[in-house]
Protein backbone atom coordinates (compact mmCIF):
# COMPACT_ATOMS: atom_id res chain seq x y z
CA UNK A 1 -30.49 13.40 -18.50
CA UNK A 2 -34.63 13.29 -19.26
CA UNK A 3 -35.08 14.98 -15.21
CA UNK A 4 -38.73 14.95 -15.46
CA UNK A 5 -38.69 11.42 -17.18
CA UNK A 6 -36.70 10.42 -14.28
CA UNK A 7 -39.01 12.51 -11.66
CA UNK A 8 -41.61 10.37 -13.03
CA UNK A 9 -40.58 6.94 -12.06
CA UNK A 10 -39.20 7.62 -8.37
CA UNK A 11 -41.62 8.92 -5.17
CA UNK A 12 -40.30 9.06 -1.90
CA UNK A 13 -37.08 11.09 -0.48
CA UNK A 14 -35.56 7.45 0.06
CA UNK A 15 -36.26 6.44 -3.99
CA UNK A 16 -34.10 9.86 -4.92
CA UNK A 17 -31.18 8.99 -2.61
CA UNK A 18 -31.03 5.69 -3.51
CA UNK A 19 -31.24 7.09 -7.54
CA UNK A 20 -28.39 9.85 -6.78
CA UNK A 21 -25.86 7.06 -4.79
CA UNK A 22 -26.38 4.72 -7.82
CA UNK A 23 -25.58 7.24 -10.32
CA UNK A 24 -22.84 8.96 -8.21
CA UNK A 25 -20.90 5.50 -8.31
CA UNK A 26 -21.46 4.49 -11.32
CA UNK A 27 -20.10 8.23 -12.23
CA UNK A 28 -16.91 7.64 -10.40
CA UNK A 29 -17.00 10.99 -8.91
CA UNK A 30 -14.93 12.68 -6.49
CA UNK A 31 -15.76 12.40 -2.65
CA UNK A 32 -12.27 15.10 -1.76
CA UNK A 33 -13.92 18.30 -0.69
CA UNK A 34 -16.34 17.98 2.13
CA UNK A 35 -18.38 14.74 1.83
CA UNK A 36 -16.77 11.63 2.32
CA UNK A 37 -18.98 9.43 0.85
CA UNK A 38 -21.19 8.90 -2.26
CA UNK A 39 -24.33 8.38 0.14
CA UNK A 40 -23.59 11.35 2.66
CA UNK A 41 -23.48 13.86 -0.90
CA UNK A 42 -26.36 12.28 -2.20
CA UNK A 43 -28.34 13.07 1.06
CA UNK A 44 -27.00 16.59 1.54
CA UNK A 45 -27.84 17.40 -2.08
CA UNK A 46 -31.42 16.18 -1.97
CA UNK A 47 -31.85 17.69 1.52
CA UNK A 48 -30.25 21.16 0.56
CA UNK A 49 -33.15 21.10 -2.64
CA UNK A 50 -36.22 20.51 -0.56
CA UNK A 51 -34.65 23.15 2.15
CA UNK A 52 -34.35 20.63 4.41
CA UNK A 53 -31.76 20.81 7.51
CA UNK A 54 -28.77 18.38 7.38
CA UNK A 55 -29.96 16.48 10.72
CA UNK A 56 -33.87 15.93 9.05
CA UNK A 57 -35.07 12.46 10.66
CA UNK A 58 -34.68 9.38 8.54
CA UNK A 59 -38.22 8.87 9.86
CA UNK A 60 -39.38 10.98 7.10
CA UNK A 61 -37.27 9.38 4.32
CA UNK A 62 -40.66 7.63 3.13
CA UNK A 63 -42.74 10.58 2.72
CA UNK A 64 -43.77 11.34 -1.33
CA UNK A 65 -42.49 14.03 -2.67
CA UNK A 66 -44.47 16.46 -5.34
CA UNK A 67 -43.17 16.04 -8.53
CA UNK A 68 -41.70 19.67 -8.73
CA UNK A 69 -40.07 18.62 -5.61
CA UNK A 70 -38.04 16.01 -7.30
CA UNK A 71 -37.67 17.76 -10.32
CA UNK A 72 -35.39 20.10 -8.16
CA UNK A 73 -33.20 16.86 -6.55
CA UNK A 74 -32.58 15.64 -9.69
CA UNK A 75 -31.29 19.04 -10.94
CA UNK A 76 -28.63 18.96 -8.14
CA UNK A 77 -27.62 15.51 -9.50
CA UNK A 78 -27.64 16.41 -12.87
CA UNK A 79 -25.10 19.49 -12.38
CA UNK A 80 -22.62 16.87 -9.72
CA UNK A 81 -23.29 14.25 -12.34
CA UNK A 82 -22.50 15.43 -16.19
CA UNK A 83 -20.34 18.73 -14.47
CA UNK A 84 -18.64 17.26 -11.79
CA UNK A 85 -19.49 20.50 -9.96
CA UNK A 86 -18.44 20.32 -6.06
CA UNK A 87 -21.69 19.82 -4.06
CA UNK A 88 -20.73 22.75 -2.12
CA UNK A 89 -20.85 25.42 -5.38
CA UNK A 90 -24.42 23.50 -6.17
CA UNK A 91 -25.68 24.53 -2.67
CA UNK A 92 -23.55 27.60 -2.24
CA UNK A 93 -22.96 25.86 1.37
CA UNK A 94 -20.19 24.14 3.49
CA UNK A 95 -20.07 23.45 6.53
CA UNK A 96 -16.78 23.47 9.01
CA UNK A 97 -16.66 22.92 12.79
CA UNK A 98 -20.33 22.74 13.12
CA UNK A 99 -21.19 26.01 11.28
CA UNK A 100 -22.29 26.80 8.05
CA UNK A 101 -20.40 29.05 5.70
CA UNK A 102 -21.60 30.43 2.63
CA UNK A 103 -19.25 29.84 -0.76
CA UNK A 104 -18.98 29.64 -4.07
CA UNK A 105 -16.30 29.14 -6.81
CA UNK A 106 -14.23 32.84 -5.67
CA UNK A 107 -12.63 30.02 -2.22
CA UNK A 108 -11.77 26.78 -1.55
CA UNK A 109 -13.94 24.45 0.35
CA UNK A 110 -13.81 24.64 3.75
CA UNK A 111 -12.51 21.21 4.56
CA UNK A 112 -9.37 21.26 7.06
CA UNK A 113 -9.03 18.95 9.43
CA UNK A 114 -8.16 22.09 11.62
CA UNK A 115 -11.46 22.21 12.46
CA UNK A 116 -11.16 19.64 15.24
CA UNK A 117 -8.40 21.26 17.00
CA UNK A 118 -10.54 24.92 17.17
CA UNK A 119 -13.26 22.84 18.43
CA UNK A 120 -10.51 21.38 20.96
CA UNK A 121 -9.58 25.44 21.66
CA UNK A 122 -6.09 23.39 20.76
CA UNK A 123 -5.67 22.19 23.73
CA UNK A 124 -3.27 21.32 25.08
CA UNK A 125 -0.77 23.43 23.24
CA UNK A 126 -2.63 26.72 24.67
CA UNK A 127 -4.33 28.06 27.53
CA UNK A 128 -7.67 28.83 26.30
CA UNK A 129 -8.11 32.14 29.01
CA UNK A 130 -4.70 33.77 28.06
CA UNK A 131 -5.56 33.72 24.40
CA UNK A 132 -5.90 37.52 23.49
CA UNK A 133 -5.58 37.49 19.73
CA UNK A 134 -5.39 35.18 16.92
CA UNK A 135 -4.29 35.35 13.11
CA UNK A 136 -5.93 33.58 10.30
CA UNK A 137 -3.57 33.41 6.88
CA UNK A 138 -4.61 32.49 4.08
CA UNK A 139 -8.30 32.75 5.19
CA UNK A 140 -10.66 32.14 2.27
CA UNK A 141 -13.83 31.69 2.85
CA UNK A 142 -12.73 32.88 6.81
CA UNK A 143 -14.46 29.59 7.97
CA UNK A 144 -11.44 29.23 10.14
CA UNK A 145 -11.21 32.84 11.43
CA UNK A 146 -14.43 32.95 12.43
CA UNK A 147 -14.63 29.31 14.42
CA UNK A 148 -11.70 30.69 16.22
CA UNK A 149 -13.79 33.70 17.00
CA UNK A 150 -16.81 31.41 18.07
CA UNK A 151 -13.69 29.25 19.84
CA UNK A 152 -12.32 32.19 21.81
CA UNK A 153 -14.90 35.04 22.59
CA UNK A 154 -13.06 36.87 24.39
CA UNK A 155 -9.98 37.08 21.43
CA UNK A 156 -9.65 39.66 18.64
CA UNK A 157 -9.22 37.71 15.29
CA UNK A 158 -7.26 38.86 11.82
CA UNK A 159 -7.97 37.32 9.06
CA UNK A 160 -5.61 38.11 5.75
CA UNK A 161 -5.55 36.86 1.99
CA UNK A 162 -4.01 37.94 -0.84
CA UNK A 163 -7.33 37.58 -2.86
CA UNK A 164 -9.96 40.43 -2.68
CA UNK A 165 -12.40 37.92 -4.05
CA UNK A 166 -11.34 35.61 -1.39
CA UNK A 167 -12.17 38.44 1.00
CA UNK A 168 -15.43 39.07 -0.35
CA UNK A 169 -16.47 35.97 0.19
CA UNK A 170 -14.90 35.94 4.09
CA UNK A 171 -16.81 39.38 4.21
CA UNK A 172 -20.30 37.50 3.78
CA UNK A 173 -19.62 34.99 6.23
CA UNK A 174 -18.47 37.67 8.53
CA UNK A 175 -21.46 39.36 8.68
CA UNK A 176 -23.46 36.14 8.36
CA UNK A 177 -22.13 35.28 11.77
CA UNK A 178 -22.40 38.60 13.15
CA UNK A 179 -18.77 39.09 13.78
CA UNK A 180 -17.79 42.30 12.23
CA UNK A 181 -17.50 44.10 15.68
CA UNK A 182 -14.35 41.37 16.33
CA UNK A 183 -13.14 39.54 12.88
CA UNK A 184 -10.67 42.26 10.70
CA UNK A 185 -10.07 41.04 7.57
CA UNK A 186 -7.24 42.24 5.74
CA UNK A 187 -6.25 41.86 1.99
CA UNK A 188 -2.10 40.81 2.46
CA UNK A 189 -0.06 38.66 0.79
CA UNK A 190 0.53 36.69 3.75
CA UNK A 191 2.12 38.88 6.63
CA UNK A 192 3.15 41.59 4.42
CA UNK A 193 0.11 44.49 5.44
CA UNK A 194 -0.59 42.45 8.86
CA UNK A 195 -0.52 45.16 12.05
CA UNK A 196 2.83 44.25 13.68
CA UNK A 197 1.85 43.06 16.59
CA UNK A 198 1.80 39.64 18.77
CA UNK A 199 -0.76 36.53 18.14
CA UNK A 200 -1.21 34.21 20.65
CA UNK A 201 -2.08 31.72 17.56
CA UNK A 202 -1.05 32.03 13.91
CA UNK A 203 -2.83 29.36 12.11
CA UNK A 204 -3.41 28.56 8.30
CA UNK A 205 -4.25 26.42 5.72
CA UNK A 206 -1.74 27.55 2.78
CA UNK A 207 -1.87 26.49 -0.56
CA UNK A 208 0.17 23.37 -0.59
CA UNK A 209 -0.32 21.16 -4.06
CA UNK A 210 2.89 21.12 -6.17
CA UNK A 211 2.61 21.95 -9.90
CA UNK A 212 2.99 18.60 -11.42
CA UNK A 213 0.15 17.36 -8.87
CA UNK A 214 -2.09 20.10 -10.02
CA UNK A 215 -2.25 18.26 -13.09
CA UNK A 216 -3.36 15.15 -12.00
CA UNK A 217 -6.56 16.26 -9.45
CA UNK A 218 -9.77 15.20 -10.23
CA UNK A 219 -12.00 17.31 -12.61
CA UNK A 220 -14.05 18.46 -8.87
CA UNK A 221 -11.15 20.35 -8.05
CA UNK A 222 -11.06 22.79 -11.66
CA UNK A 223 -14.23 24.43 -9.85
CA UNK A 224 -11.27 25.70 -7.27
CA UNK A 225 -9.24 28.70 -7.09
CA UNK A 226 -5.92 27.70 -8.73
CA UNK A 227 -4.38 30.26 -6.20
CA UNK A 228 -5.61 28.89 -3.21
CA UNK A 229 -4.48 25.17 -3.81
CA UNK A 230 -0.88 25.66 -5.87
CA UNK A 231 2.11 26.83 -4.55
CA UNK A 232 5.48 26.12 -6.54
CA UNK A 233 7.33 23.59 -8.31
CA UNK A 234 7.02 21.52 -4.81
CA UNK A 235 4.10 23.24 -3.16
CA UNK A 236 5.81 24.98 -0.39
CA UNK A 237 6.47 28.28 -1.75
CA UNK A 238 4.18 29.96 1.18
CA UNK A 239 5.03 27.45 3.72
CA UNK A 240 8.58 28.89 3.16
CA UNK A 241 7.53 31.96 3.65
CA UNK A 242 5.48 31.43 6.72
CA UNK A 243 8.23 29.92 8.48
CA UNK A 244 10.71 32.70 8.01
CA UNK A 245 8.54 35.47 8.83
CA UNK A 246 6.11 33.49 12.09
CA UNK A 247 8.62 34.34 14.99
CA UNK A 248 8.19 38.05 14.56
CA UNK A 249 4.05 37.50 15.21
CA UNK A 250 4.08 35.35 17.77
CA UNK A 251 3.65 35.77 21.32
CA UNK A 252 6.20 33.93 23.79
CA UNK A 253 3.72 31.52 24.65
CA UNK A 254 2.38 31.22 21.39
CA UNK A 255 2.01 28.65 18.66
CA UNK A 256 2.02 28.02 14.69
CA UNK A 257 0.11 25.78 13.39
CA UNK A 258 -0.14 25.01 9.62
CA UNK A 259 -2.01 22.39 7.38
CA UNK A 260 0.36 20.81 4.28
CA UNK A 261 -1.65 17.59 3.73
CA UNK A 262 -0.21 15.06 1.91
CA UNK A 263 2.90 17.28 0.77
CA UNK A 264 3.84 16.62 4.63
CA UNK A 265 6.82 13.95 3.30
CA UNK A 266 7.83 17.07 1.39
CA UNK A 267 8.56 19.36 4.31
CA UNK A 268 10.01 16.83 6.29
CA UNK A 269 12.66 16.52 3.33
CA UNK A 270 12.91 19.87 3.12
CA UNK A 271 13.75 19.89 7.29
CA UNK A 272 14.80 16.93 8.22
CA UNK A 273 16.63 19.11 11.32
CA UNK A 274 13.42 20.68 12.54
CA UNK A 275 11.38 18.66 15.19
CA UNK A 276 8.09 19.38 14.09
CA UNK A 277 4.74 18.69 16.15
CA UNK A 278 2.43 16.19 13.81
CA UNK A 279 -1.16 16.54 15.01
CA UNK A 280 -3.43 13.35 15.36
CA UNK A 281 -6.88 13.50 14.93
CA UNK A 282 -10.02 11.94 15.88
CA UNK A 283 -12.03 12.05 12.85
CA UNK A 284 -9.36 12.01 10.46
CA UNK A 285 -7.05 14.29 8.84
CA UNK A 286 -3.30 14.34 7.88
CA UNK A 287 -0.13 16.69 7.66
CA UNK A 288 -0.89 19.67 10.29
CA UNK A 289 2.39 20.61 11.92
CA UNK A 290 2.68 23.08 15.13
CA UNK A 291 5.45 24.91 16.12
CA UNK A 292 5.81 26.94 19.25
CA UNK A 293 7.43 30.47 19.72
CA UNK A 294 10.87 29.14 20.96
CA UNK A 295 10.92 26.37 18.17
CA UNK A 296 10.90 29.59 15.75
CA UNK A 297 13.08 31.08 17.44
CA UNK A 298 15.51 28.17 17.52
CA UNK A 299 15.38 27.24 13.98
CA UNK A 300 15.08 30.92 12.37
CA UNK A 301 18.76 30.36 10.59
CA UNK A 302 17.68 27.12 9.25
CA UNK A 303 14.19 28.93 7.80
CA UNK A 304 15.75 31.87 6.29
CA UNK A 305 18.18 30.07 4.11
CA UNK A 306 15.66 28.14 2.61
């Protein structure tokens, strides 16, 4: 790819998005982990280069750019074209529930349809003014952690992951967002080093894929953390584990509420006995179940012999 060649032939912000779609579709690349579209990556990218913010007017789509300028767009598009690298790791920006998080290849990214039902304050499964304290597992970058802090200001918020790079990576958003004072991460294989003590939510976004599907992802998805998307022969090694240990974390009032994804067919298999909650959401998104205290409670026997 001859970038300054191409630089030479194309002038406006328009010319370079219109480039970066063709190429993107001709490329048959991956639209999984963020941006759903060919068009919405090929804007972000060429935004993100000229430091432009995400909401810049289409107004100005016409303007020429210097030559420098597009030099830098096309160098975007050459690492999502011939690398396949996530547009995210290009930027070193995602951005969940209206706020930007910074990441790179150490975390997944941020892309749960969780994000809607923080937003939401998850109503109606809570009441937003009696939530004290929340607990993120499995946090990664701690995108969802901290919109739960933004969420609920009066809460405390816990945020644990096995992986101290995952952690470092949560620690720079933390601080980012100015939230050290009331975010505690913790490095914990899942409950194991949490403070025993009572969350009014648990929520995560486990690692869910199954081996033999880690196989067959897209080449985008090699950029990821192998941890934070496998989990077992059927993917629900921690989703296992979550289940037997939740009850003894939760308040009475409280609720669990975990993303699976696709492997949602899976659990149901798995319990076909338990009555779990499917969310619905607005803007799309599949396979979060919620569970309240007393469904833990009721079911317990059934989740430890799995």
């Amino acid at each position: 790819m001859n970038i300054r060649a191409i630089a030479s032939e194309l002038a406006t912000l328009r010319d370079l998005v219109r480039w970066g779609l063709s190429q993107f579709n001709q490329a048959e690349l991956c639209f999984a982990q963020g941006m759903p579209t060919a068009i919405d990556e090929a804007v972000y990218l060429c935004l993100s280069a000229l430091h432009l913010p995400p909401d810049f007017s289409a107004d100005y789509f016409d303007c020429r750019l210097t030559h420098d300028e597009k030099c830098r767009v096309l160098e975007y598009y050459r690492q999502r074209l011939q690398q396949h690298k996530p547009a995210a790791y290009i930027t070193h920006e995602a951005w969940f529930a209206g706020l930007a998080f910074y990441v790179d290849e150490r975390v997944l990214i941020p892309r749960s349809p969780i994000a809607e039902l923080i937003e939401q304050q998850f109503s109606p499964w809570v009441d937003a003014d009696r939530v004290h304290a929340i607990l993120d597992l499995c946090t990664g970058s701690g995108c969802i952690a901290i919109a739960c802090a933004y969420a609920f200001e009066s809460a405390s918020v816990v945020a644990s992951d096995v992986s101290v790079d995952a952690l470092a990576v949560a620690a720079i958003n933390c601080e980012n967002h100015g939230l050290n004072e009331r975010l505690e991460l913790i490095e914990s294989d899942l409950f194991a080093k949490v403070p025993a003590r009572k969350f009014d939510i648990i929520v995560s976004n486990p690692p869910y894929v199954s081996s033999a599907e880690m196989a067959g992802l897209p080449r985008e998805f090699s950029y990821e953390p192998t941890t934070g998307l496998e989990a077992g022969a059927d993917g629900m090694a921690m989703v296992r584990s979550i289940l037997k240990q939740a009850k003894e974390y939760l308040s009475d009032d409280g609720i669990l509420v975990v993303e699976v994804g696709y492997s949602r067919p899976t659990l149901e298999q798995l319990l076909p006995d338990v009555p779990f909650t499917w969310l619905e959401f607005e803007h799309g998104g599949y396979g979060v179940f919620l569970l309240g205290a007393a469904q833990l409670r009721e079911y317990q026997a059934i989740f430890d012999a799995l």
